[in-house]
Protein backbone atom coordinates (compact mmCIF):
# COMPACT_ATOMS: atom_id res chain seq x y z
CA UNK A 1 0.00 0.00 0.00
CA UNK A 2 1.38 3.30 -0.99
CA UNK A 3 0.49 6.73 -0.16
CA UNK A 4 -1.68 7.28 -2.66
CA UNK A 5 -4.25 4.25 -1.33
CA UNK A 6 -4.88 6.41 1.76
CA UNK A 7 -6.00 9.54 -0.24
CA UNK A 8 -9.22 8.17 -0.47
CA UNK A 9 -9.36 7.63 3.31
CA UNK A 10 -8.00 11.17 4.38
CA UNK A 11 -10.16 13.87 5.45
CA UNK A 12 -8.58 16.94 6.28
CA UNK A 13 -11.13 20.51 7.16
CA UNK A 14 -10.15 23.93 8.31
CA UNK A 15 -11.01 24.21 11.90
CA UNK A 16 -9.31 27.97 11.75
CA UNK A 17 -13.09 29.40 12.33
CA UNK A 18 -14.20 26.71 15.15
CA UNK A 19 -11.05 27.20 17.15
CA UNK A 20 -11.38 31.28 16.67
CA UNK A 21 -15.40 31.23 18.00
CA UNK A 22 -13.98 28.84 21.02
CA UNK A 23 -11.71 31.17 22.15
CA UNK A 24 -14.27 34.29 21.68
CA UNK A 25 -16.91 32.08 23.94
CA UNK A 26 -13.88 31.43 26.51
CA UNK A 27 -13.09 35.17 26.31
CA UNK A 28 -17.06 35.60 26.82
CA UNK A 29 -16.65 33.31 30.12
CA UNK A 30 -13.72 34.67 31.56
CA UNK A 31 -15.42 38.23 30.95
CA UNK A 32 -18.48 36.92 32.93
CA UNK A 33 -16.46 35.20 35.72
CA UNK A 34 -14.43 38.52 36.19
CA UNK A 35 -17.75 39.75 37.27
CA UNK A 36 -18.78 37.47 39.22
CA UNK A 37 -16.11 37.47 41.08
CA UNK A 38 -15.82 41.26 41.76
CA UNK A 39 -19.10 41.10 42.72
CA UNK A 40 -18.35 38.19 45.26
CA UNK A 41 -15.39 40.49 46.53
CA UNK A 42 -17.79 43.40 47.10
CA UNK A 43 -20.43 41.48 48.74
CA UNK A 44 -17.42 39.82 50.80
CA UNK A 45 -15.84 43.06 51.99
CA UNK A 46 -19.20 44.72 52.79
CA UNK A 47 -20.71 42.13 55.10
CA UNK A 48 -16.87 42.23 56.93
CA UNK A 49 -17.52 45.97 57.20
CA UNK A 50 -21.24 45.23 58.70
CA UNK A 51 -19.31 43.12 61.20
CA UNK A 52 -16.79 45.43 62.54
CA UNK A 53 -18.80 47.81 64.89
CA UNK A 54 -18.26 51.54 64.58
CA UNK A 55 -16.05 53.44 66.82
């Protein structure tokens, strides 16, 4: 068997775009977990505030 008996067999397709919209939805995520977690860090330092009594 030579290498032209597996041309038949090989598939090859351009995953360029499906790579490029991955990383725009795992820019999306890290966008939305950014928020969430400044929003975690203000709800955080606000209820330590709320503990400490004041003077």
């Amino acid at each position: 068997m030579d290498s032209m008996d597996m041309a038949s067999f090989a598939r090859v397709e351009d995953v360029t775009e499906d790579i490029e919209d991955i990383w725009a939805e795992l820019d999306d995520l890290n966008d939305e977990l950014d928020g969430v977690m400044d929003s975690v860090g203000l709800l955080l330092m606000s209820d330590e505030q709320s503990f400490w009594p004041d003077d």
